[in-house]
C-alpha atoms as a PDB file:
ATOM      1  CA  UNK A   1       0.000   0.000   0.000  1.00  0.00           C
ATOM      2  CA  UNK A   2       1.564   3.464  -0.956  1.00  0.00           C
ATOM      3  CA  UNK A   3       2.558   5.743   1.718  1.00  0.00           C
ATOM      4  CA  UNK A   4       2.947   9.538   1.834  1.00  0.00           C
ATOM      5  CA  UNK A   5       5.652  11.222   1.862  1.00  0.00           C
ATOM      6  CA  UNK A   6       7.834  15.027   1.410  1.00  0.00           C
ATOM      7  CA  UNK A   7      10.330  15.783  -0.525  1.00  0.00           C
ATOM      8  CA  UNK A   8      12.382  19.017  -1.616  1.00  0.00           C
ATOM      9  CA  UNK A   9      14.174  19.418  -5.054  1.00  0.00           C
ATOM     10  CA  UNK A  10      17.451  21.423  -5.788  1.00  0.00           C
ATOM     11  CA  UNK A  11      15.105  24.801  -5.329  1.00  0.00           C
ATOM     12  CA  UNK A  12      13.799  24.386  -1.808  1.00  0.00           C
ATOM     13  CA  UNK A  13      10.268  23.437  -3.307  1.00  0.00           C
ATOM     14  CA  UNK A  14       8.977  20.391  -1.165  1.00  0.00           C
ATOM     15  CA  UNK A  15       5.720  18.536  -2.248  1.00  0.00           C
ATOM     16  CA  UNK A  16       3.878  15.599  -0.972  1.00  0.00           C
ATOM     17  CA  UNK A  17       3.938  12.452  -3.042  1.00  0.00           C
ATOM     18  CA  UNK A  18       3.675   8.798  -2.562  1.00  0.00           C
ATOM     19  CA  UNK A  19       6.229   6.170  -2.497  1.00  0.00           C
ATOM     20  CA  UNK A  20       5.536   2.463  -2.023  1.00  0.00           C
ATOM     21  CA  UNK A  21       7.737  -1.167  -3.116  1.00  0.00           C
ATOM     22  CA  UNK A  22       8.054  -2.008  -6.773  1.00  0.00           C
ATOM     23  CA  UNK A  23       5.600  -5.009  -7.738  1.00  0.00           C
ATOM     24  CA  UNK A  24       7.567  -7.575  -7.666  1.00  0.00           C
ATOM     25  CA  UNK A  25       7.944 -10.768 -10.405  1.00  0.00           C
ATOM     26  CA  UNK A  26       5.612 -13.688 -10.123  1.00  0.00           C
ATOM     27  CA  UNK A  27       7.293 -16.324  -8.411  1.00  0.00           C
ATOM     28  CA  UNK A  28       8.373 -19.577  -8.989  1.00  0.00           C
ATOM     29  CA  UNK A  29       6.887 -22.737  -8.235  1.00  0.00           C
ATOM     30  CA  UNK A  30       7.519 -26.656  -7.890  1.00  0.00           C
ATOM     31  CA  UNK A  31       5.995 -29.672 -10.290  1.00  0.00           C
ATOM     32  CA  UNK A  32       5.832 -33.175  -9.634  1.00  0.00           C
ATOM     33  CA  UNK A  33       6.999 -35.416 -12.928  1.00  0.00           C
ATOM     34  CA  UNK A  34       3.267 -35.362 -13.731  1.00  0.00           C
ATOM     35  CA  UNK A  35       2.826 -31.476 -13.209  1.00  0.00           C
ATOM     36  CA  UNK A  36       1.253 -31.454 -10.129  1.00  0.00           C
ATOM     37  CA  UNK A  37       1.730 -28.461  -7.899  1.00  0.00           C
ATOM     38  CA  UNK A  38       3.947 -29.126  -4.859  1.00  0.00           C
ATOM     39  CA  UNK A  39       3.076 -28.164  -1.430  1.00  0.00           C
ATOM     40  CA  UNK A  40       5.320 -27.660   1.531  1.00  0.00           C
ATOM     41  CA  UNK A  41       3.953 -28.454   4.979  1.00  0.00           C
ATOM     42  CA  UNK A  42       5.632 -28.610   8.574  1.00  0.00           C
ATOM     43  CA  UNK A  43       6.009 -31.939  10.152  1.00  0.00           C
ATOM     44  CA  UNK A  44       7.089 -32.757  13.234  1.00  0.00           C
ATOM     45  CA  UNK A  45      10.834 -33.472  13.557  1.00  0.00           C
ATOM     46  CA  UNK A  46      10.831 -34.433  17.574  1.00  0.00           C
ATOM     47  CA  UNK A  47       8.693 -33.743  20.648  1.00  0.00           C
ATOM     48  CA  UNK A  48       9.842 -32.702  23.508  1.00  0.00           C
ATOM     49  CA  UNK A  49      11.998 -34.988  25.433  1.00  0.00           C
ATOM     50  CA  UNK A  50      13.017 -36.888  22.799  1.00  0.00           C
ATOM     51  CA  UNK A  51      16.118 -33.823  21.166  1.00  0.00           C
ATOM     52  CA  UNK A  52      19.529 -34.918  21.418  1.00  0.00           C
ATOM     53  CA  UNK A  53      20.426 -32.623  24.197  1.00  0.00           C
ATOM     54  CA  UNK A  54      16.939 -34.525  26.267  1.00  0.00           C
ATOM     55  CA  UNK A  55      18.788 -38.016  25.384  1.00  0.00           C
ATOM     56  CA  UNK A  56      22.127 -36.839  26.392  1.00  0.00           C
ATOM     57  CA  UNK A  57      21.231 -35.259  29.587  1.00  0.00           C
ATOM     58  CA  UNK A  58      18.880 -38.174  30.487  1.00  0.00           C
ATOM     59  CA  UNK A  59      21.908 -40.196  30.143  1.00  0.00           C
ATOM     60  CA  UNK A  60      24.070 -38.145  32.213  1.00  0.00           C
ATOM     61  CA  UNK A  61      25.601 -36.026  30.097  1.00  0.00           C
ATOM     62  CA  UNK A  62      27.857 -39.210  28.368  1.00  0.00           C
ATOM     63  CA  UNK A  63      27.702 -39.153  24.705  1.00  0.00           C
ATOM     64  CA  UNK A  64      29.167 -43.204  24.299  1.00  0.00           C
ATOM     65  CA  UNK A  65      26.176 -43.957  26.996  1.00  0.00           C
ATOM     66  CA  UNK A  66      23.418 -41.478  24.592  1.00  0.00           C
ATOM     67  CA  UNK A  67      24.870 -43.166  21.353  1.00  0.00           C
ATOM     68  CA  UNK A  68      24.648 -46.652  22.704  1.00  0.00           C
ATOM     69  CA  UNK A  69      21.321 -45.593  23.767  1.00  0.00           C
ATOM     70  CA  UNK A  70      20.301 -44.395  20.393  1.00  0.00           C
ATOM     71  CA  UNK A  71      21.420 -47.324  18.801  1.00  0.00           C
ATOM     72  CA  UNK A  72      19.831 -50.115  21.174  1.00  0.00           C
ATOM     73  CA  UNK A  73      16.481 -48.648  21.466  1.00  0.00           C
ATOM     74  CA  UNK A  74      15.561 -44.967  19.035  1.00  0.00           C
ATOM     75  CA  UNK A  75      14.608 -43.146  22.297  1.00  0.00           C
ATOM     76  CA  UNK A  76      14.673 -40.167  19.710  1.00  0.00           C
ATOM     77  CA  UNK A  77      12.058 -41.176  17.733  1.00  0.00           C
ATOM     78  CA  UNK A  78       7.917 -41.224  19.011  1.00  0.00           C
ATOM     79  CA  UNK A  79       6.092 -43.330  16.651  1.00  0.00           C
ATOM     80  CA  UNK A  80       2.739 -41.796  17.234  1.00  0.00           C
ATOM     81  CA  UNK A  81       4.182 -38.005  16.570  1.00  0.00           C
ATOM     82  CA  UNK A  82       7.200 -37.617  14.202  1.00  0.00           C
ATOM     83  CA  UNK A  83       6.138 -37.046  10.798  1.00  0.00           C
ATOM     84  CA  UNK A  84       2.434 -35.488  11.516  1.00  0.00           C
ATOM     85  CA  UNK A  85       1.896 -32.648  10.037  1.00  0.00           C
ATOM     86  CA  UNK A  86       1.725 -29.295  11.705  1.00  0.00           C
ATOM     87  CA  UNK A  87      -1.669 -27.457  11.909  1.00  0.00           C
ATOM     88  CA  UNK A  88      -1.721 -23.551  13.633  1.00  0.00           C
ATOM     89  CA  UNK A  89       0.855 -23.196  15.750  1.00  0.00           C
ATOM     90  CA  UNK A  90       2.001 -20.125  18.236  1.00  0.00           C
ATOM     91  CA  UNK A  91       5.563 -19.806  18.601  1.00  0.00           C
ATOM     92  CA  UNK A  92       7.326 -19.834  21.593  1.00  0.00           C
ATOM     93  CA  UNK A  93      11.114 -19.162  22.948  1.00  0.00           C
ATOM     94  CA  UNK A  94      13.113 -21.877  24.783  1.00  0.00           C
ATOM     95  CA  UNK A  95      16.120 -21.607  26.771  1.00  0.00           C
ATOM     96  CA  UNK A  96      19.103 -24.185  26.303  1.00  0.00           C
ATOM     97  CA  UNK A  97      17.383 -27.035  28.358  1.00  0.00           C
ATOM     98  CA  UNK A  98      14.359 -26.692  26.412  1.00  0.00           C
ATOM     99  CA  UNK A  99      12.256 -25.040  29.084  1.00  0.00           C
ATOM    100  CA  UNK A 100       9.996 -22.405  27.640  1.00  0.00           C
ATOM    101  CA  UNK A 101      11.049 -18.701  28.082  1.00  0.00           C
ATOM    102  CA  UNK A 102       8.037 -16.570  29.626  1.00  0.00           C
ATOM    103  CA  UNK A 103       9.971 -13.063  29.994  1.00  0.00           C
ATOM    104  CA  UNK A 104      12.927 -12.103  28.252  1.00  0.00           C
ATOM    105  CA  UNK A 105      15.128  -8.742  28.107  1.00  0.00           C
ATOM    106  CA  UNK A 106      16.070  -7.298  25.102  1.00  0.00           C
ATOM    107  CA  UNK A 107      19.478  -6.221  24.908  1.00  0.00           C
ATOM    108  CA  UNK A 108      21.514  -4.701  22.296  1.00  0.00           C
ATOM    109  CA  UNK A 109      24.395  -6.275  21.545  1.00  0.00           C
ATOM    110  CA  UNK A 110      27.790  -4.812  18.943  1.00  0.00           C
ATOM    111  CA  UNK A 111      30.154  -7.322  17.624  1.00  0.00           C
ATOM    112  CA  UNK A 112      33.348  -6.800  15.289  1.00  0.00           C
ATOM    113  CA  UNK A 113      34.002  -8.462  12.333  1.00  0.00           C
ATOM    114  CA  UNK A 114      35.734 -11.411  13.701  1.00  0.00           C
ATOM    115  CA  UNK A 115      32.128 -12.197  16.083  1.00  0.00           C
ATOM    116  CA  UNK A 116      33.272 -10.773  19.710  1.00  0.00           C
ATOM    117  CA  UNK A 117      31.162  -8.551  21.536  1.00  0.00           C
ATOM    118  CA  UNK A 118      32.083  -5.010  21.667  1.00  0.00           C
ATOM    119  CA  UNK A 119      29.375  -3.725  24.116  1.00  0.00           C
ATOM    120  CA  UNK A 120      26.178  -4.459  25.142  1.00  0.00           C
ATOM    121  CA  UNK A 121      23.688  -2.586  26.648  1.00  0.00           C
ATOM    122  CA  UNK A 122      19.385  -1.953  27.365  1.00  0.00           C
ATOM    123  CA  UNK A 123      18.018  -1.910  23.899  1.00  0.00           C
ATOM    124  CA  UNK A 124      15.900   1.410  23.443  1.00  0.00           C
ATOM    125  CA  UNK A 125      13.148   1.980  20.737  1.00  0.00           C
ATOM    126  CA  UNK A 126      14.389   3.677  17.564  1.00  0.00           C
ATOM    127  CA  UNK A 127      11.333   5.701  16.054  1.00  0.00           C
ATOM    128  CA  UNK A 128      10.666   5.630  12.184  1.00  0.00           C
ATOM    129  CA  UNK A 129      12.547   9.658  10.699  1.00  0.00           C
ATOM    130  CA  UNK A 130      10.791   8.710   7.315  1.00  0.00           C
ATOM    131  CA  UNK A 131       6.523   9.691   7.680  1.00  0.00           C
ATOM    132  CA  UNK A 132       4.256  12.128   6.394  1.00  0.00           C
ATOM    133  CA  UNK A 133       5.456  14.717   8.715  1.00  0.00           C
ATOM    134  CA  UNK A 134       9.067  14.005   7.944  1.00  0.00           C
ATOM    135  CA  UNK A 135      10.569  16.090   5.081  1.00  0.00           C
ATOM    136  CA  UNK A 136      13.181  14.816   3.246  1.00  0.00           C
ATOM    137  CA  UNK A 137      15.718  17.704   2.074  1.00  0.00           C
ATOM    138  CA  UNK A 138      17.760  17.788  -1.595  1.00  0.00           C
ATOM    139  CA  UNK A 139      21.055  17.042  -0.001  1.00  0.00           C
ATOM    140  CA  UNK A 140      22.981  18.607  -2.614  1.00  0.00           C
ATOM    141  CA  UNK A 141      25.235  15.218  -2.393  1.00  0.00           C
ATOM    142  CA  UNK A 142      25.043  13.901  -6.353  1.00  0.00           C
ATOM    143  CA  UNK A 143      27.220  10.798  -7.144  1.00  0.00           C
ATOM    144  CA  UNK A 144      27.824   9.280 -10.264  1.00  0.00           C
ATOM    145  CA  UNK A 145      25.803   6.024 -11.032  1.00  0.00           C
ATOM    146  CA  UNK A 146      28.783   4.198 -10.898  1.00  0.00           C
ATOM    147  CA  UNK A 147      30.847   5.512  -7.989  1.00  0.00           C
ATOM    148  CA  UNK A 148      27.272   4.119  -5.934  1.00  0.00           C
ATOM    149  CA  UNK A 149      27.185   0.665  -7.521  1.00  0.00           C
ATOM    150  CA  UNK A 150      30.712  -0.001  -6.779  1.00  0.00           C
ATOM    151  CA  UNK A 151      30.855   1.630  -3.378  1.00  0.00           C
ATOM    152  CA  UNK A 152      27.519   0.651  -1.569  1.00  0.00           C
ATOM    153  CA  UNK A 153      25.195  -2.523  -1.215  1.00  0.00           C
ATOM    154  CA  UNK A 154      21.603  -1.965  -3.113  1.00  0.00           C
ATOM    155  CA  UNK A 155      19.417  -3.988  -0.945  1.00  0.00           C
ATOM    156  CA  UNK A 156      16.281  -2.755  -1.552  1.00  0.00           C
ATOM    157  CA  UNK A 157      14.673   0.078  -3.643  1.00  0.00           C
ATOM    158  CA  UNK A 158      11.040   2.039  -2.981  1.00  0.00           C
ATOM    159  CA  UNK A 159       9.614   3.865  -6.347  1.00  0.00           C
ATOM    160  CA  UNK A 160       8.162   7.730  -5.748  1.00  0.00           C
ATOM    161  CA  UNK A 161       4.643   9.005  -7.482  1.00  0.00           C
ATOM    162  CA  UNK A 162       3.123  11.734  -7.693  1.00  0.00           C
ATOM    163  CA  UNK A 163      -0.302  12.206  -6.684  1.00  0.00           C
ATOM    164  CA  UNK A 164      -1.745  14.749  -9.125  1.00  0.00           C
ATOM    165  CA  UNK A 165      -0.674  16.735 -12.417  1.00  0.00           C
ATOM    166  CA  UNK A 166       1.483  19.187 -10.299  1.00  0.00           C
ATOM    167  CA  UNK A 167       3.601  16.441  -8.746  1.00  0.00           C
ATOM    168  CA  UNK A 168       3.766  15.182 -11.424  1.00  0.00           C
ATOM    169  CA  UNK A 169       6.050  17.770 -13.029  1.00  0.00           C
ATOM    170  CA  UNK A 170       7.966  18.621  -9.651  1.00  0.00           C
ATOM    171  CA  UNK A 171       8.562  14.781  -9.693  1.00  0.00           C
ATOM    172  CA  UNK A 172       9.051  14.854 -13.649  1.00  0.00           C
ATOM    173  CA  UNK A 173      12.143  17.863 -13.277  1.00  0.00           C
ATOM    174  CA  UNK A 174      14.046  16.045 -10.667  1.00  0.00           C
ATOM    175  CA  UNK A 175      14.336  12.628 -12.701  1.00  0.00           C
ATOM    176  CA  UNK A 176      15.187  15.173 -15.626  1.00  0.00           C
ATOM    177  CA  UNK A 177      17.851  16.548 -13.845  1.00  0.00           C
ATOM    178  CA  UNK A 178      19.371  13.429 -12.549  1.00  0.00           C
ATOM    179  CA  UNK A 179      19.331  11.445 -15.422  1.00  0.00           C
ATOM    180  CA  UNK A 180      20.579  14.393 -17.868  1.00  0.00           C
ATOM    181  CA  UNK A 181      23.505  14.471 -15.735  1.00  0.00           C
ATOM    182  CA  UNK A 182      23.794  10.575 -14.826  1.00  0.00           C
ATOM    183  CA  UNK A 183      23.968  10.897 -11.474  1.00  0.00           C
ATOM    184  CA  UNK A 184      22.519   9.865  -7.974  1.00  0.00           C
ATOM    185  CA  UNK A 185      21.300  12.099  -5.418  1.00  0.00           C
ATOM    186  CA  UNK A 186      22.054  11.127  -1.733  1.00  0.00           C
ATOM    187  CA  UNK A 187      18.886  11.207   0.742  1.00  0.00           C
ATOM    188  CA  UNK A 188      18.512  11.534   4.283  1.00  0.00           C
ATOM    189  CA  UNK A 189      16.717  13.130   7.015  1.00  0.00           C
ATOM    190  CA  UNK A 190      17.419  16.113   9.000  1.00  0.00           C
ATOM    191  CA  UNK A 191      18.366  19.836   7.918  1.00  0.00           C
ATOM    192  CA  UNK A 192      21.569  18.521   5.570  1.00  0.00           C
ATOM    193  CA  UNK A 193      19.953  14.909   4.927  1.00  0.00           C
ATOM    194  CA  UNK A 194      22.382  13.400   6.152  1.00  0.00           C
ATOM    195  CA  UNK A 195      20.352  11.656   8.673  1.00  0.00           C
ATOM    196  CA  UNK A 196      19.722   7.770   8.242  1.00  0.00           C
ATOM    197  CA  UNK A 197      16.444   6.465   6.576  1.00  0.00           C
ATOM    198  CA  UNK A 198      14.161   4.433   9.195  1.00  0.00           C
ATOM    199  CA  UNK A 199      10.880   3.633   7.719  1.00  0.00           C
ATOM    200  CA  UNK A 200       9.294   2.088  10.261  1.00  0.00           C
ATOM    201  CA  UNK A 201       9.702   1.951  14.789  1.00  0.00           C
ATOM    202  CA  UNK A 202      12.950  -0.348  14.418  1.00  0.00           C
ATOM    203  CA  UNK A 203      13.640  -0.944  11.445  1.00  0.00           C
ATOM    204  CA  UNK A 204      16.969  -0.955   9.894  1.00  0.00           C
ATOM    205  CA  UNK A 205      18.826   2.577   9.166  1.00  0.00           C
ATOM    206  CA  UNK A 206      19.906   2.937   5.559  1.00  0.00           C
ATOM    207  CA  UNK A 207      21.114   5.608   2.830  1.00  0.00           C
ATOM    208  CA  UNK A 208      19.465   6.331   0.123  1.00  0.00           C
ATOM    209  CA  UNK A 209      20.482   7.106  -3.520  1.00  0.00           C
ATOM    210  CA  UNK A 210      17.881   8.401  -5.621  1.00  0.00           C
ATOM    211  CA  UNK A 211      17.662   7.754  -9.422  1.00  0.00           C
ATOM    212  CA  UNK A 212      16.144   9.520 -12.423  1.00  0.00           C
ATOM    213  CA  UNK A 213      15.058   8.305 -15.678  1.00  0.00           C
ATOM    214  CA  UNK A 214      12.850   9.883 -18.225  1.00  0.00           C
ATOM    215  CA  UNK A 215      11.120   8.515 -21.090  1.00  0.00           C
ATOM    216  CA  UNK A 216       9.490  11.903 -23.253  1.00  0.00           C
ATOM    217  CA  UNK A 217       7.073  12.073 -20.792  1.00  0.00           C
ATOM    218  CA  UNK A 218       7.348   9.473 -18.703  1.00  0.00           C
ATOM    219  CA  UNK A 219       9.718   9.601 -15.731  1.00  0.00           C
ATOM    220  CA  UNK A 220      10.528   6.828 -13.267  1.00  0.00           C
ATOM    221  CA  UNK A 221      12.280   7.732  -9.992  1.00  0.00           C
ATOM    222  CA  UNK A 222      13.474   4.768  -7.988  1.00  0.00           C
ATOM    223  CA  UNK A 223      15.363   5.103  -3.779  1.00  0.00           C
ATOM    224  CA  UNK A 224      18.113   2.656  -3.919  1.00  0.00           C
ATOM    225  CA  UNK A 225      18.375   1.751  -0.137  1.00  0.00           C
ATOM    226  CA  UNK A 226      21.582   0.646   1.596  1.00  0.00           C
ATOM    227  CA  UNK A 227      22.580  -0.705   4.694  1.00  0.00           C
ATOM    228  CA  UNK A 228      26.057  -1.694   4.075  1.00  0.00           C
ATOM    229  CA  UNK A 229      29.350  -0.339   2.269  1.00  0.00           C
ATOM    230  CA  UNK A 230      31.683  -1.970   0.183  1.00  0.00           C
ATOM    231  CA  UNK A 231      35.594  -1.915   1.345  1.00  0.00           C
ATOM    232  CA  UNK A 232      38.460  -3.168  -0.438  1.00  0.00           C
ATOM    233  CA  UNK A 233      39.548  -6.452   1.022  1.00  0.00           C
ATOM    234  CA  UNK A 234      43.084  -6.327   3.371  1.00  0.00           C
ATOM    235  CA  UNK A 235      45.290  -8.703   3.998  1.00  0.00           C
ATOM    236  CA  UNK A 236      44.300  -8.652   7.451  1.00  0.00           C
ATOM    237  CA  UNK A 237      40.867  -9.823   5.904  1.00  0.00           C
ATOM    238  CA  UNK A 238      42.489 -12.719   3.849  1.00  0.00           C
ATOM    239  CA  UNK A 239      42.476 -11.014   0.527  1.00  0.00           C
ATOM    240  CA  UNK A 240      45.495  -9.172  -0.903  1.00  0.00           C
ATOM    241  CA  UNK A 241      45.964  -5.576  -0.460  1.00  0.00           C
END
């Protein structure tokens, strides 16, 4: 469903427009030989009690005394449950013995590259910068098409529309002026947009490249989004330098 959203071009004029995911491609399905449709379902793999870690700590903790057990007897598998299929179904969190978690605290934790923890600390709500209320300034900030596919990750794009035959030419003159000069104008919130993109309570902060391309009259102006640079490999990395 389209959402609403401001925007400024390179004069200071801001307008409110939509913007909303491009449809995607119709997916892909499976066929039996004789062109059936396949269906996936959820079975169940083991009940409680009967996991590896259940066996292992029923036999105290040995794993020769859990494998022998395995072997004489297939403690791990219930005959009258494994391999029925899964109807509604709540999930639930368990802690490492299997117990199920009723209360939990959130924490956020930072790791380096290599996996250790850096810091941790009370994880805090992160409200959505990107709304109806939000305007989104011309940063000024053009790159060329090229300098953004090399130096960022593209992981997901949102397509802008106008709403009536006025933004429809503010929106038309900005994908003129980016495409005329083949480059991609960096977005962001704040005074300088150079604030990260959240579009929803949580979600993940990204940059945004915005693209132009016109048709005569028709325009199309696609938000790359991007959560992630690219870096040259090192050698501390295991590439050469």
């Amino acid at each position: 469903m389209p959402r609403k959203i401001h925007v400024t071009d390179d004069r200071k004029r801001d307008a409110e427009i939509e913007f909303s995911a491009p449809k995607r491609a119709p997916g892909y399905g499976w066929l039996t030989p004789d062109r059936r449709p396949v269906n996936t379902a959820r079975l169940i793999k083991a009940p409680e009690g009967r996991t590896w870690e259940a066996i292992l700590s029923a036999n105290g903790g040995d794993v020769e005394k859990a494998a022998q057990a395995l072997v004489a007897g297939d403690p791990e598998i219930d005959y009258e449950l494994v391999g029925r299929v899964v109807g509604d179904a709540d999930r639930v969190w368990v802690r490492h013995d299997g117990s199920v978690l009723y209360s939990a605290r959130i924490l956020e934790i930072v790791t380096d590259a290599a996996g250790e923890e850096r810091s941790r600390k009370e994880f805090e709500d992160v409200e959505a910068t990107v709304g109806e209320e939000a305007v989104l300034p011309w940063s000024g900030r053009l790159f060329d098409v090229d300098t953004v596919v090399r130096k960022f990750v593209l992981n997901r794009k949102v397509q802008l529309r106008h709403i009536n035959g006025l933004t429809y030419d503010f929106l038309h003159e900005i994908a003129k002026t980016l495409s005329e000069g083949g480059k991609m104008l960096y977005v962001g919130t704040g005074s300088k947009g150079a604030g990260p993109l959240i579009f929803q309570r949580n979600g993940t902060p990204c940059r945004g490249f915005l693209e132009g391309r016109v048709d005569a009259d028709g325009f199309l102006l696609v938000l790359h989004l991007s959560n992630m640079e690219l870096k040259p490999a090192t050698k501390d990395d295991g590439g050469e330098a």
